[in-house]
Protein backbone atom coordinates (compact mmCIF):
# COMPACT_ATOMS: atom_id res chain seq x y z
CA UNK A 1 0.00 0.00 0.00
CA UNK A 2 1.60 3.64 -0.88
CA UNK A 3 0.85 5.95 1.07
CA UNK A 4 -0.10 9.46 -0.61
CA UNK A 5 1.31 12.62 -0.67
CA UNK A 6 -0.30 15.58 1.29
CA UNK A 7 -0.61 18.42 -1.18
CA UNK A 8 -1.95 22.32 0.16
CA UNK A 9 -5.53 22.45 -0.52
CA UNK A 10 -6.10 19.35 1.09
CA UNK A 11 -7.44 18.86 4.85
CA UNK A 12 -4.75 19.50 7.43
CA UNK A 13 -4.77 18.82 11.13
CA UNK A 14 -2.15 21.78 11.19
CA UNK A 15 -4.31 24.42 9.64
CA UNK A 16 -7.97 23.37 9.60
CA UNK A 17 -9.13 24.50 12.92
CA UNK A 18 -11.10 27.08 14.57
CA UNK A 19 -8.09 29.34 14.78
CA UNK A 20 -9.76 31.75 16.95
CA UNK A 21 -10.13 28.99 19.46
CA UNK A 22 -6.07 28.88 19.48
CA UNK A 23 -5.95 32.15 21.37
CA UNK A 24 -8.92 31.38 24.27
CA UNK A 25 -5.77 30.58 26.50
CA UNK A 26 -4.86 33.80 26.84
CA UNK A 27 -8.32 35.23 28.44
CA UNK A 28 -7.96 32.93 31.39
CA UNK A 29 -6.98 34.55 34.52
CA UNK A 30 -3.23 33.86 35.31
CA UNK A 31 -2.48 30.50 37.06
CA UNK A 32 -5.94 28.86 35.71
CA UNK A 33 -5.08 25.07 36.35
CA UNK A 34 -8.82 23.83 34.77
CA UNK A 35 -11.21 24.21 32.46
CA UNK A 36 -14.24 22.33 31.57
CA UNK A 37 -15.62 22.34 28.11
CA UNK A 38 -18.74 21.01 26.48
CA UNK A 39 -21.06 21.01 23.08
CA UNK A 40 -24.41 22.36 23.05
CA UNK A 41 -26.56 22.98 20.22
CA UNK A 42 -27.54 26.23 19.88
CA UNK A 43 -31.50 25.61 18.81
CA UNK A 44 -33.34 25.16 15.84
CA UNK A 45 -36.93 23.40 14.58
CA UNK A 46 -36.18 20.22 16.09
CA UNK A 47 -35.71 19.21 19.50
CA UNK A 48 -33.96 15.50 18.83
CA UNK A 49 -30.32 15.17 17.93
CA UNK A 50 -28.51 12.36 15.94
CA UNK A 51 -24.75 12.50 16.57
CA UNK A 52 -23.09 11.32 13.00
CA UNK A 53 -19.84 10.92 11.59
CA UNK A 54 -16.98 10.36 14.27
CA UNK A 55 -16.03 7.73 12.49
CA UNK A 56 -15.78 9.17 9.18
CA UNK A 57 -13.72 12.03 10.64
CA UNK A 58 -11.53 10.10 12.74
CA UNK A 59 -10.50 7.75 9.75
CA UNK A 60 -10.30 11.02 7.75
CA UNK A 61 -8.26 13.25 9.94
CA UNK A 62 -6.53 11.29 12.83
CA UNK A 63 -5.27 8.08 11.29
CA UNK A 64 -2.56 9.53 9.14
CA UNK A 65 0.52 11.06 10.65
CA UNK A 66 1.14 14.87 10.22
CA UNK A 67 4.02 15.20 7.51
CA UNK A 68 6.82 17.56 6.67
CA UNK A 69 4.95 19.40 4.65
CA UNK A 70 2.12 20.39 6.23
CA UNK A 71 4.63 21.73 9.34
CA UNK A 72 6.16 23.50 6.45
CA UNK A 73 2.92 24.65 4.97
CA UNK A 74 1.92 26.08 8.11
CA UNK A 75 4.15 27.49 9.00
């Protein structure tokens, strides 16, 4: 099995993020030892849920290592 080149354009661990979320560190007050996250939805016409796709994405984005190039990319 090859294994196939990552080329820019492409989905990136490195760059495909909620980069705003990259700075939320920095509004904690000083010595903050932990926080507690969680997802909520935020409404709509239907009161059910179905949670899809972890699977999908976690063969799609976590089962490949990160690769020179995308360092270099995001860099």
């Amino acid at each position: 099995m090859s294994i196939r080149k990552w080329q820019p354009g492409e989905f990136s661990l490195l760059t495909d993020v909620d980069s705003y979320k990259a700075s939320h560190y920095l509004q904690y007050p000083p010595d903050t030892e932990y926080v507690s996250s969680y997802i909520e939805a935020r409404g709509g016409r239907f009161n059910k849920m179905l949670f899809f796709g972890l699977q999908a994405y976690l063969k799609r984005c976590l089962s490949r290592a990160i690769t020179r190039e995308e360092i270099d990319y995001a860099e």
